[in-house]
N, C-alpha and C. Protein backbone atom coordinates (compact mmCIF):
# COMPACT_ATOMS: atom_id res chain seq x y z
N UNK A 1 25.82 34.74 43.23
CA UNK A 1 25.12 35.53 42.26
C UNK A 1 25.28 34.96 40.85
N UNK A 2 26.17 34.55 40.66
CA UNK A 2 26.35 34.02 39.32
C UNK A 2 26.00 32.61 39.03
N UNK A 3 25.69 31.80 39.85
CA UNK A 3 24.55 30.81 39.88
C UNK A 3 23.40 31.00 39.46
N UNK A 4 22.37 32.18 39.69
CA UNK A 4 21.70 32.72 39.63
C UNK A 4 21.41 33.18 38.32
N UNK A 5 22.33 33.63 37.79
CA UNK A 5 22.45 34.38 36.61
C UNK A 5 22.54 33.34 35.07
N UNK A 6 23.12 32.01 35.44
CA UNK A 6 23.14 31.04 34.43
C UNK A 6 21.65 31.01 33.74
N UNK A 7 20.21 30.68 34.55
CA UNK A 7 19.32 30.51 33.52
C UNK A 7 18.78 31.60 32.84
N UNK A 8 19.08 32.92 33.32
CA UNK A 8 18.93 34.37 32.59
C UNK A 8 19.77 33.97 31.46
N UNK A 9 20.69 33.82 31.27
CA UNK A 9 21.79 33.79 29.76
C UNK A 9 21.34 32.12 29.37
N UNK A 10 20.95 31.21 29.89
CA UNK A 10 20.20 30.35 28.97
C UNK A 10 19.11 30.39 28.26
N UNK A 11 18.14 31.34 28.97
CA UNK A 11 16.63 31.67 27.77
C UNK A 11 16.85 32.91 27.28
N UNK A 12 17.86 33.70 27.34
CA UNK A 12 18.05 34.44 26.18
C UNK A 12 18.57 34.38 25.31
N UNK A 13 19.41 33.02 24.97
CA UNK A 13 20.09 32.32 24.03
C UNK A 13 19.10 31.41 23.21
N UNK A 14 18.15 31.10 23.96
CA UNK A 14 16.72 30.38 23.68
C UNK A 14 15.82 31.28 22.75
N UNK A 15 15.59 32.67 23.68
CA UNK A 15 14.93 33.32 22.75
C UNK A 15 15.18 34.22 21.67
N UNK A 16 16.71 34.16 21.46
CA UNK A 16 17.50 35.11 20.40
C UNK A 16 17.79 34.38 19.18
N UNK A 17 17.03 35.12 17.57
CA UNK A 17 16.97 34.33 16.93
C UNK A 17 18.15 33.83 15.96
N UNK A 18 18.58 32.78 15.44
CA UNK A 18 20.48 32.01 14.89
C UNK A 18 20.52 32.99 13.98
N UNK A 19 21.59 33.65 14.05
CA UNK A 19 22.49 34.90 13.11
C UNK A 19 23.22 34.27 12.09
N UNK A 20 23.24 32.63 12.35
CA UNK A 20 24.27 32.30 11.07
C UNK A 20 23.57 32.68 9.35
N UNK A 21 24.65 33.09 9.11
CA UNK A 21 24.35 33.16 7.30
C UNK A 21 24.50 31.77 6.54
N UNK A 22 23.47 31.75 5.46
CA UNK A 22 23.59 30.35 4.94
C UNK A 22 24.33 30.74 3.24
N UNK A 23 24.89 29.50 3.60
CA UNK A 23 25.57 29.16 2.47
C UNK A 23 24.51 29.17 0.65
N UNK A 24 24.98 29.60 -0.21
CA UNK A 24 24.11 29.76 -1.46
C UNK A 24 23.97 28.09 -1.77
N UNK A 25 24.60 27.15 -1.12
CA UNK A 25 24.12 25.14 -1.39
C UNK A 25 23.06 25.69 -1.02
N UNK A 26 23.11 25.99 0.72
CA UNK A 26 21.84 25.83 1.60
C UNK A 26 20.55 26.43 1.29
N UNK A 27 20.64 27.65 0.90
CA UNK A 27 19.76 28.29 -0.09
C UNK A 27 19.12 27.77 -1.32
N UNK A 28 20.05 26.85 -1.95
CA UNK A 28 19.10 26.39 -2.89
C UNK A 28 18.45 25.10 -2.81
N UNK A 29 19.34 24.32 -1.74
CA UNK A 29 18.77 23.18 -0.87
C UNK A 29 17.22 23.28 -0.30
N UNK A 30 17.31 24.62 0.11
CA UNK A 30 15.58 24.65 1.05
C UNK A 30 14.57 25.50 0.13
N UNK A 31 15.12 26.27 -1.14
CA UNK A 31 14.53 26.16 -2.40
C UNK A 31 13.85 25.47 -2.88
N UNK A 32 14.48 24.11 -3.16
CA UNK A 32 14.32 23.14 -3.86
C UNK A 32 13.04 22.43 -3.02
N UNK A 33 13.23 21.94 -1.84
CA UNK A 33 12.78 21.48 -1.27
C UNK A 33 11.11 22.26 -1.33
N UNK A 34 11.08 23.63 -0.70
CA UNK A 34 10.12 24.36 -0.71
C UNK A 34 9.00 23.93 -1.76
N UNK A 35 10.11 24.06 -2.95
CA UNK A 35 9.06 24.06 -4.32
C UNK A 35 8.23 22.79 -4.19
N UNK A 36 9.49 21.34 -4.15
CA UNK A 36 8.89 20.27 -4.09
C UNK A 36 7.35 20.36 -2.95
N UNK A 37 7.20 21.17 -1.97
CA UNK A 37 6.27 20.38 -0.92
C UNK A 37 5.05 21.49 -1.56
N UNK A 38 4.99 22.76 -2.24
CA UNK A 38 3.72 23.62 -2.70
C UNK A 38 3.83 22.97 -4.13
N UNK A 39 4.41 22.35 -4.69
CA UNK A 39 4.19 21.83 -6.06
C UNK A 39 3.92 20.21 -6.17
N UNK A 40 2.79 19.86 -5.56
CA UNK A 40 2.23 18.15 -5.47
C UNK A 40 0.83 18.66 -6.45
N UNK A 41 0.44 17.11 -6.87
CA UNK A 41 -0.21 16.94 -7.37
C UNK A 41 -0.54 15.66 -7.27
N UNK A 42 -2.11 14.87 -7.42
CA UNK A 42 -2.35 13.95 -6.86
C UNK A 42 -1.90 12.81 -8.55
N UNK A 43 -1.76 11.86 -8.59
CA UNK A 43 -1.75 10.80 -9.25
C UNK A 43 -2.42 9.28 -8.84
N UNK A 44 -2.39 8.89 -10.17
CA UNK A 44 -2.81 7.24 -9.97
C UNK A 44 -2.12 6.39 -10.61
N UNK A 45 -1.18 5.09 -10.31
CA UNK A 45 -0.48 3.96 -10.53
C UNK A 45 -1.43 3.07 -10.82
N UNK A 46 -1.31 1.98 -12.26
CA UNK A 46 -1.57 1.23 -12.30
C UNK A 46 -1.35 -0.16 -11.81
N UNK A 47 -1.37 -1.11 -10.68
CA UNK A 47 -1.08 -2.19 -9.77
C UNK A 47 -1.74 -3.99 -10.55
N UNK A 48 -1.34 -5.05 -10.55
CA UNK A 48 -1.36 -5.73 -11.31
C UNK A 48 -0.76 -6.47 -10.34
N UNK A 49 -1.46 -8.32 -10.25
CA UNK A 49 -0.58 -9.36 -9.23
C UNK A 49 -1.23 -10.50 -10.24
N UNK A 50 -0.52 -11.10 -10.44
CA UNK A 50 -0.99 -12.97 -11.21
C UNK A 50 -0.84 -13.89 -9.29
N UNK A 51 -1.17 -14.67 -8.84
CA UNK A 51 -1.08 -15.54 -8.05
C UNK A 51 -1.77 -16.97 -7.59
N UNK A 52 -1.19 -17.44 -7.23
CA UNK A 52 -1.73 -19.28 -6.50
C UNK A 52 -2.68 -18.49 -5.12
N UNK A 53 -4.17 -18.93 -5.13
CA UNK A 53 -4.33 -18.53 -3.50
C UNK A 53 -5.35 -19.92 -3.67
N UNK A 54 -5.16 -20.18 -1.91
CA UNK A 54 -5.75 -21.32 -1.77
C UNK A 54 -7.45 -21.50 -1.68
N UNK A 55 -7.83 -20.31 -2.27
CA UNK A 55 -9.64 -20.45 -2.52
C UNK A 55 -9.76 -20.49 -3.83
N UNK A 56 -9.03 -19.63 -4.50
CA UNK A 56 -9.29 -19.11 -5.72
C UNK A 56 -8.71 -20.35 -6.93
N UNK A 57 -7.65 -20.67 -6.13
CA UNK A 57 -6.67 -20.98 -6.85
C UNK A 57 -5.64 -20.30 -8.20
N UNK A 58 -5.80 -20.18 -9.39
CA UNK A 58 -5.07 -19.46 -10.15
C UNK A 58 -5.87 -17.98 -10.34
N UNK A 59 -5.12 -16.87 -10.38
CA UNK A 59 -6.38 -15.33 -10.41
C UNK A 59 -5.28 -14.52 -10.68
N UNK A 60 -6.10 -13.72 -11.26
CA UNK A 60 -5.02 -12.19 -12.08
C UNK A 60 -6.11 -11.24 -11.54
N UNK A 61 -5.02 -9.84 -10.66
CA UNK A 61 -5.54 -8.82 -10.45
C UNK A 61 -5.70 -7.65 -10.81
N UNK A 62 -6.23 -6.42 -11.07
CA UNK A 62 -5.56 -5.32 -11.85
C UNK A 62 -6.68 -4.21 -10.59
N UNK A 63 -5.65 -3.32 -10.38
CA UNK A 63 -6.38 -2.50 -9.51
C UNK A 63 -5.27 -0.55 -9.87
N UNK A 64 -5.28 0.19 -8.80
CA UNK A 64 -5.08 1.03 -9.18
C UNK A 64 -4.26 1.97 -7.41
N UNK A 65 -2.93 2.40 -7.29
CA UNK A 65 -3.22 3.08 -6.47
C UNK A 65 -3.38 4.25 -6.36
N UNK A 66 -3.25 5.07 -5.51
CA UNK A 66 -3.95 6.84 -5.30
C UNK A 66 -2.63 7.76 -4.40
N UNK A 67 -1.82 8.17 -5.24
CA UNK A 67 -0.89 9.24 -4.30
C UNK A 67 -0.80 10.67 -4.15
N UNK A 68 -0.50 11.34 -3.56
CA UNK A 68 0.23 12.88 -3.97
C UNK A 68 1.89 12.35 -3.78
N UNK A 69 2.30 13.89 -4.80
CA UNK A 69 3.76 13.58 -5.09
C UNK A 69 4.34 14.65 -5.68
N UNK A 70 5.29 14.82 -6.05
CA UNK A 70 6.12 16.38 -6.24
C UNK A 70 5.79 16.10 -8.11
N UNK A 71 5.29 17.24 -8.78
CA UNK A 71 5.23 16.95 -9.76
C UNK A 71 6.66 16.93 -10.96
N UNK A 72 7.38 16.95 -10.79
CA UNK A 72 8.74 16.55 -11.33
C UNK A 72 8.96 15.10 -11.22
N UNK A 73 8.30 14.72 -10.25
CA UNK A 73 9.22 13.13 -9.99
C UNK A 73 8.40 12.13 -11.09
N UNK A 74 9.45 11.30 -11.64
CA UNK A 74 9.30 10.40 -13.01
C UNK A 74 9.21 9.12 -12.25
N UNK A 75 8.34 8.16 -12.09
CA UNK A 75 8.24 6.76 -11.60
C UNK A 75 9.23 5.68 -12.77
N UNK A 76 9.41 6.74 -13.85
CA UNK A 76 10.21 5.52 -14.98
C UNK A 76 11.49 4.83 -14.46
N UNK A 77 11.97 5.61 -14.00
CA UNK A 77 13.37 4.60 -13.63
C UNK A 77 13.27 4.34 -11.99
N UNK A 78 12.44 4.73 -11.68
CA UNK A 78 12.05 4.46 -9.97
C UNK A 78 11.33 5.70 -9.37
N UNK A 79 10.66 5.45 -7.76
CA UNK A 79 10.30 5.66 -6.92
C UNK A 79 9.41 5.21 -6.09
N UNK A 80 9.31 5.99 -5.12
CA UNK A 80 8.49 5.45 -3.50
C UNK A 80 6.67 6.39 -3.31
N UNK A 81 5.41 5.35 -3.68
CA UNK A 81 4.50 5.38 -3.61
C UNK A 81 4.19 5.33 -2.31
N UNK A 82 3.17 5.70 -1.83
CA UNK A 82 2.24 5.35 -0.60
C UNK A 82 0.70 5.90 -0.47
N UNK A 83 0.18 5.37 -0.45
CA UNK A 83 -1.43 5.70 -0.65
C UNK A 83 -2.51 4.74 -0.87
N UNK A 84 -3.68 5.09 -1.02
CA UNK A 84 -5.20 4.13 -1.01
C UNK A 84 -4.92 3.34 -2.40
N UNK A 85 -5.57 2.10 -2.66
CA UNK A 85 -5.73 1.25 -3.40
C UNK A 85 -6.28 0.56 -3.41
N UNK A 86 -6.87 0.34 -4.67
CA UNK A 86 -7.90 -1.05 -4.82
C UNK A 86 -7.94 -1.57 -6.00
N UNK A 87 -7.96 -3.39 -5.66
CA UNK A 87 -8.04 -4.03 -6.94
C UNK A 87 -9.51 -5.16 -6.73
N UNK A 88 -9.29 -5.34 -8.14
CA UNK A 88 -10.32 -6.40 -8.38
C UNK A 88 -9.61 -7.77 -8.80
N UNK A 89 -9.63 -8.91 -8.02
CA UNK A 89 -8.80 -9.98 -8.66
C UNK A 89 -10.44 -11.22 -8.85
N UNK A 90 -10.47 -11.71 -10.10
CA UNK A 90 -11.37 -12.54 -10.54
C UNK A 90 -10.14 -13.77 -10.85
N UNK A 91 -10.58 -14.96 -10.28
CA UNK A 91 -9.92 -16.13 -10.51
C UNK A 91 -10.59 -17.50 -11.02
N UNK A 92 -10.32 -18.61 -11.16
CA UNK A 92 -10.83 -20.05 -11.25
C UNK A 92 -12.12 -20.20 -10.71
N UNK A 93 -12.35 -20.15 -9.19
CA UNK A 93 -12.63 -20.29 -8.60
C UNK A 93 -13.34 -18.89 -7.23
N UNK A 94 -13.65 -17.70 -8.37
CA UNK A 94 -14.22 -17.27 -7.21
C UNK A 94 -13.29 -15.79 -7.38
N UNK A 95 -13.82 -14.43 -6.93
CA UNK A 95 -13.83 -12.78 -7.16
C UNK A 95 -13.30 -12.61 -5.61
N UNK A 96 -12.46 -12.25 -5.95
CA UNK A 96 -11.81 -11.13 -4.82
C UNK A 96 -11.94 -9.46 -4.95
N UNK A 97 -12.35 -8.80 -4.21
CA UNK A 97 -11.95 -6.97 -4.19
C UNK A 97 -11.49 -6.69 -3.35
N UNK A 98 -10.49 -5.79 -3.29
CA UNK A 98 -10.23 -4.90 -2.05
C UNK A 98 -9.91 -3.56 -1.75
N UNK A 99 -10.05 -3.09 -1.01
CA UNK A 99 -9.40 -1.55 -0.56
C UNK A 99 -8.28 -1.24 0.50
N UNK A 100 -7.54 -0.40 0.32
CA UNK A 100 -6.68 -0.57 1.52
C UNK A 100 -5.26 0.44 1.29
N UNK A 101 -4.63 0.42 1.89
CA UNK A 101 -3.35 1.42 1.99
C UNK A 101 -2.20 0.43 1.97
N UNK A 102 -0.78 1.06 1.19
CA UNK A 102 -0.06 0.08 1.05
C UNK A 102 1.33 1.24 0.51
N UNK A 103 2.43 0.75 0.66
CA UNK A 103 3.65 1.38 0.07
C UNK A 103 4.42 0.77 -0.39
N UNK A 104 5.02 1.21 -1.84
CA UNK A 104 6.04 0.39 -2.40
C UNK A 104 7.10 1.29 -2.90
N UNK A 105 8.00 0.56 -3.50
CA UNK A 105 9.51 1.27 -4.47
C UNK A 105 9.04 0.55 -5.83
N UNK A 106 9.03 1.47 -6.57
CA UNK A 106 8.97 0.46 -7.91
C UNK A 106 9.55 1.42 -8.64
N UNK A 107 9.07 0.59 -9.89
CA UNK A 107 8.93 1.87 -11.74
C UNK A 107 8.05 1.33 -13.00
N UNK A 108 7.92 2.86 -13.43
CA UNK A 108 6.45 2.19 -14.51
C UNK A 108 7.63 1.86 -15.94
N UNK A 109 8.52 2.51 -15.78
CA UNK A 109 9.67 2.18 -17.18
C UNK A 109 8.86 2.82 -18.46
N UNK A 110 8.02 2.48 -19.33
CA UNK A 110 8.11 3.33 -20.52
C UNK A 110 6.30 3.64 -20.49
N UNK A 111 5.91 2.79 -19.92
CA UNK A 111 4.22 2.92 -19.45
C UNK A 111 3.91 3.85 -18.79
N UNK A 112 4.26 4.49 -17.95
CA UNK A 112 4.28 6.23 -17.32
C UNK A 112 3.04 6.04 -16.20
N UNK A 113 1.85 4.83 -16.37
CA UNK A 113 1.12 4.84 -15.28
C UNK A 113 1.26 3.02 -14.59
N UNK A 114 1.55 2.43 -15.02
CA UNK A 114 1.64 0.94 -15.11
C UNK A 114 2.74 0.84 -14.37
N UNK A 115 2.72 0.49 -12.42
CA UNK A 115 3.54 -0.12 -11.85
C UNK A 115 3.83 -1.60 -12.21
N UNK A 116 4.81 -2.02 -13.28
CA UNK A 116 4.99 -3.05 -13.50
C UNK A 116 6.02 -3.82 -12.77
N UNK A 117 6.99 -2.64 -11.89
CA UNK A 117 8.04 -3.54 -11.50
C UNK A 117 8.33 -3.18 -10.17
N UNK A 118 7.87 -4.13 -8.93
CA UNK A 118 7.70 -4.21 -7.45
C UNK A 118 8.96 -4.27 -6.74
N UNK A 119 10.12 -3.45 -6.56
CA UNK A 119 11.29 -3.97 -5.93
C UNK A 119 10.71 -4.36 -4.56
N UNK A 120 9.73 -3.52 -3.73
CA UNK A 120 9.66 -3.84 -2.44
C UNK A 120 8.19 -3.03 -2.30
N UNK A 121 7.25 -3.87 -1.66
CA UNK A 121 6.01 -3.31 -1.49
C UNK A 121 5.32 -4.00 -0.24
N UNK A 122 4.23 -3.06 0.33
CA UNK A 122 3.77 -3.76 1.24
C UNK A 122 1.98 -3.19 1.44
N UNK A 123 1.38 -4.17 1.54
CA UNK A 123 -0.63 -3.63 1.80
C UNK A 123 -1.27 -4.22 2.84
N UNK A 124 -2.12 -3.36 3.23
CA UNK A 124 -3.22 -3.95 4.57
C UNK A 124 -4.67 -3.47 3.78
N UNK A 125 -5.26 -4.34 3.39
CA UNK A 125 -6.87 -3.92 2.72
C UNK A 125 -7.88 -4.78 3.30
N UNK A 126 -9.17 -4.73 3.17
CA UNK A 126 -10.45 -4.88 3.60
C UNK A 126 -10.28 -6.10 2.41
N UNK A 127 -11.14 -6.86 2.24
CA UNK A 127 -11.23 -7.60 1.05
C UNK A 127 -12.98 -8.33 1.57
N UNK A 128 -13.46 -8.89 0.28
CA UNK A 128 -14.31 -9.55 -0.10
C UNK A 128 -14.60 -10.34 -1.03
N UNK A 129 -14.86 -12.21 -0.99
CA UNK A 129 -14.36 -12.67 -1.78
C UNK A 129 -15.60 -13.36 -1.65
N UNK A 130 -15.78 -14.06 -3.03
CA UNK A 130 -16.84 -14.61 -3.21
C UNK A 130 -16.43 -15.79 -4.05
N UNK A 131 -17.00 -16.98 -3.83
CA UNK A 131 -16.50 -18.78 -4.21
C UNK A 131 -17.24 -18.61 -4.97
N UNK A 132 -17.15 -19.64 -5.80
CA UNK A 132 -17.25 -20.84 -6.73
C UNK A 132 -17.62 -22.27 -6.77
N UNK A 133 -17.77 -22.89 -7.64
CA UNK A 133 -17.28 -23.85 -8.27
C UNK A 133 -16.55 -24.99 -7.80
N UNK A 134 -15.16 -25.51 -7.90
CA UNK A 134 -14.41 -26.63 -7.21
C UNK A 134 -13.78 -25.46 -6.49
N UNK A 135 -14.31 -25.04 -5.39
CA UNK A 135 -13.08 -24.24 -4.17
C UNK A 135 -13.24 -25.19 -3.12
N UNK A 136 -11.66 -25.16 -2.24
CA UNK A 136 -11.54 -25.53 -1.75
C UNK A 136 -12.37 -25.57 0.09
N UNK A 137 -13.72 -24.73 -0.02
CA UNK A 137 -14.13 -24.19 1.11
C UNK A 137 -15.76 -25.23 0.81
N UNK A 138 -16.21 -25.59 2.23
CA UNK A 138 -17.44 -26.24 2.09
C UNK A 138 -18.29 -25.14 3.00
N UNK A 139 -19.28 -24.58 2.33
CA UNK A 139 -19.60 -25.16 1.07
C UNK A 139 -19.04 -23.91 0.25
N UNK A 140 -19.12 -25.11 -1.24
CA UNK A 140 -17.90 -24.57 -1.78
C UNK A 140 -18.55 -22.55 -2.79
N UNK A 141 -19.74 -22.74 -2.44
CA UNK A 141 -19.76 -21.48 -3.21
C UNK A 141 -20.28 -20.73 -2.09
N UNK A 142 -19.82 -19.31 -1.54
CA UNK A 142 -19.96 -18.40 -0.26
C UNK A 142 -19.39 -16.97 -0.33
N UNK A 143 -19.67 -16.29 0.37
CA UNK A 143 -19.08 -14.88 0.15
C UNK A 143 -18.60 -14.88 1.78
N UNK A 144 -17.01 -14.46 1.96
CA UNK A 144 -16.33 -14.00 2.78
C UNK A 144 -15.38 -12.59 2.89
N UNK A 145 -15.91 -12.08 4.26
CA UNK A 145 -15.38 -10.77 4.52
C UNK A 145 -14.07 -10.89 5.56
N UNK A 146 -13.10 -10.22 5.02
CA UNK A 146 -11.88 -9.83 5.91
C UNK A 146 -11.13 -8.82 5.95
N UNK A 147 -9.60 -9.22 6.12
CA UNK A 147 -8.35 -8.47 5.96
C UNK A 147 -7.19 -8.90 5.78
N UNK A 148 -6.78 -8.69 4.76
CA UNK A 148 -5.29 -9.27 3.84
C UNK A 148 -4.20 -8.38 3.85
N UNK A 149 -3.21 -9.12 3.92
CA UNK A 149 -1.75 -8.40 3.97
C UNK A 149 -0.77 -8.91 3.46
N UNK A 150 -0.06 -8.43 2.62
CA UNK A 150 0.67 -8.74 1.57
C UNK A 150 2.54 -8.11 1.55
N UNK A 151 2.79 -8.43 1.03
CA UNK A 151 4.26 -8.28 0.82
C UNK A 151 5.26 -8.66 -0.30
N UNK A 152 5.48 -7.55 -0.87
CA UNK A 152 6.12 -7.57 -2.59
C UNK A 152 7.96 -7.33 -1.97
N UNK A 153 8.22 -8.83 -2.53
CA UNK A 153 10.23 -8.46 -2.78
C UNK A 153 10.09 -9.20 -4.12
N UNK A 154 11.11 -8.11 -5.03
CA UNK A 154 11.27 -8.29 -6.35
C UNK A 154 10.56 -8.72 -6.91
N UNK A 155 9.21 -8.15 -7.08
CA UNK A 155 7.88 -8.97 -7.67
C UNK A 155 7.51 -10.06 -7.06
N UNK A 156 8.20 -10.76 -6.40
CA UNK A 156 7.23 -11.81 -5.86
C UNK A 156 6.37 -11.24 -4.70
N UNK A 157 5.39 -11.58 -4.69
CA UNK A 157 4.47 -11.43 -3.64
C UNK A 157 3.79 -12.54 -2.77
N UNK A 158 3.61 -12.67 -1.47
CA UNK A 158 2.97 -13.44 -0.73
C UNK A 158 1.98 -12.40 0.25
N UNK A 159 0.73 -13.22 0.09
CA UNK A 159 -0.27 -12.65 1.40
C UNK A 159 -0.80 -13.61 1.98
N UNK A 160 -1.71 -13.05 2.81
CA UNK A 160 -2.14 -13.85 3.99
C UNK A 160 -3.26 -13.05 4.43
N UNK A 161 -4.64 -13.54 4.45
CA UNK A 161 -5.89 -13.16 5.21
C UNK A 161 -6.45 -13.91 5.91
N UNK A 162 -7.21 -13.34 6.95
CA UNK A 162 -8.45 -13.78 7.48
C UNK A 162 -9.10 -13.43 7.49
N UNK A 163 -10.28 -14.29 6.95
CA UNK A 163 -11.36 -14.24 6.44
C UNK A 163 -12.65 -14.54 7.32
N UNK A 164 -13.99 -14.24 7.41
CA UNK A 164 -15.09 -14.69 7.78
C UNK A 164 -16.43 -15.10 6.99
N UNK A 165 -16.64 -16.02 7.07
CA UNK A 165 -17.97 -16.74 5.99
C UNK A 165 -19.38 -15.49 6.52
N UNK A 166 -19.97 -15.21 5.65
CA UNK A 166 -21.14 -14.78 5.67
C UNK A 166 -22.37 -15.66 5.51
N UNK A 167 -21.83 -17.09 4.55
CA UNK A 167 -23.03 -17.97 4.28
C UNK A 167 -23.94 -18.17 5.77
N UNK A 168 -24.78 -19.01 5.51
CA UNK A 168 -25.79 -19.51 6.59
C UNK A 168 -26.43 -20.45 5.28
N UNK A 169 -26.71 -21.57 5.34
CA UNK A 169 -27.21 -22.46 4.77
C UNK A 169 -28.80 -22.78 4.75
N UNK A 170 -29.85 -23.15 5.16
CA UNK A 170 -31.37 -24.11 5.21
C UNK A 170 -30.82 -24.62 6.64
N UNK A 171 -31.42 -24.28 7.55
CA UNK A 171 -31.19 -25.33 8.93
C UNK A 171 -29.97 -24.90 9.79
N UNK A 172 -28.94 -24.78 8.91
CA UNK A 172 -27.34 -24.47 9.61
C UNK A 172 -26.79 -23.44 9.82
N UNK A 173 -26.08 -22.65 10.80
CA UNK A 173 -25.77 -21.65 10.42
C UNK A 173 -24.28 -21.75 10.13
N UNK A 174 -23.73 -21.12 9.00
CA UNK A 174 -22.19 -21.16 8.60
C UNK A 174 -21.53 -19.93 9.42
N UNK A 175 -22.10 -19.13 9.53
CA UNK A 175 -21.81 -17.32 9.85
C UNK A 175 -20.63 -17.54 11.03
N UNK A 176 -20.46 -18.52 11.41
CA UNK A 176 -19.36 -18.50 12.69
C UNK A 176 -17.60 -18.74 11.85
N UNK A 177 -17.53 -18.93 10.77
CA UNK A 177 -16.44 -19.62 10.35
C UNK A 177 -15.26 -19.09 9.80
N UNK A 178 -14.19 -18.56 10.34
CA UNK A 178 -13.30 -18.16 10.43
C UNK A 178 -12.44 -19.03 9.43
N UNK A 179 -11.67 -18.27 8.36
CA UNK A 179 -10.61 -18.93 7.46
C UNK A 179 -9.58 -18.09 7.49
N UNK A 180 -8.29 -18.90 7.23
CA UNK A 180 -7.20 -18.48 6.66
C UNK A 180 -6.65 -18.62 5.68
N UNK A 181 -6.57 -17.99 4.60
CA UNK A 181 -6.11 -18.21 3.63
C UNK A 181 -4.71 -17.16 3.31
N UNK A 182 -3.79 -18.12 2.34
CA UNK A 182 -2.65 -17.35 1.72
C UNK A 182 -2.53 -17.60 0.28
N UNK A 183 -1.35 -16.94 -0.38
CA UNK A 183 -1.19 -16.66 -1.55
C UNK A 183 0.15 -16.33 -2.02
N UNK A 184 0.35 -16.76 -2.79
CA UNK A 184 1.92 -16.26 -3.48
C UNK A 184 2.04 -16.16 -5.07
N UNK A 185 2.69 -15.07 -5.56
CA UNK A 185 2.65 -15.03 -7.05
C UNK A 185 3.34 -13.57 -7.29
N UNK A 186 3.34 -13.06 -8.32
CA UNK A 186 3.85 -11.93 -9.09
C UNK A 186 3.25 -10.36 -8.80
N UNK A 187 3.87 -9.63 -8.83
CA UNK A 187 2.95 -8.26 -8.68
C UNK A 187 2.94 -7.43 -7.75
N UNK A 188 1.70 -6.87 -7.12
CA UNK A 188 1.59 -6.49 -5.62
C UNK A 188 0.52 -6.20 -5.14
């Protein structure tokens, strides 16, 4: 009989609700917390990369990202972003844009919207880039569609895309041509 009786006193221990009393920490612990998750508000970071990429060659970016976040929290001496973004990078050799989602640790320091300083960041965006001039791609002026991914330690940044040519030439078609390109430089 008392075999029997074990899962009766296990789901009523299941369904009886915890009597413990909380401590006045714990109380103001899930306070705090509370407030933080009904008190967001959306923001925007200013994002910025200088870099070497092998189409562009030398190019400065300035784009913007998109978060919610507890409205108390100060990015000046740090914190942890995550959300949509997009920049526009115009270089030597040829316009990059992109869109995409990405997370970092940084701080804006006395600029209040200007992520200037990347301890650790990371992005996956759509991009579209359009040549030039002396680029390194034949032929050398074309518009290519992809996806780039990037990676910020201590401001330095390196990415890496692949890309697809859209050109088609008089006679030829280019539209099959798959590139890889990378990049390394400052920012994120």
């Amino acid at each position: 009989m008392g075999f029997f009786s074990l899962p009766t006193h296990a789901q009523d221990a299941l369904t009886e609700p915890a009597t413990h009393p909380q401590t006045p920490e714990q109380n103001q612990a899930l306070e705090q917390v509370r407030e933080e998750l009904t008190n967001m508000e959306r923001r925007w970071y200013g994002i910025m990369r200088i870099r070497w990429h092998d189409t562009q060659m030398l190019s400065a970016g300035l784009g913007a990202i998109f978060v919610k976040q507890p409205q108390h929290v100060d990015c000046s001496i740090g914190c942890t972003l995550r959300g949509w973004h997009f920049e526009v990078e115009p270089g030597l050799y040829g316009v990059q844009a992109g869109v995409g989602w990405g997370k970092l640790v940084g701080e804006t320091g006395r600029t209040k919207r200007l992520m200037h300083t990347v301890h650790f960041g990371w992005n996956v965006r759509g991009v579209v880039l359009r040549t030039w001039g002396d680029s390194s791609l034949y032929p050398q002026s074309q518009t290519l569609v992809g996806i780039e991914g990037s990676v910020s330690i201590i401001r330095l940044n390196f990415s890496v895309g692949v890309l697809k040519s859209l050109y088609s030439g008089p006679g030829e078609e280019y539209g099959e041509d798959w590139i890889i390109t990378t990049g390394a430089g400052w920012g994120f």
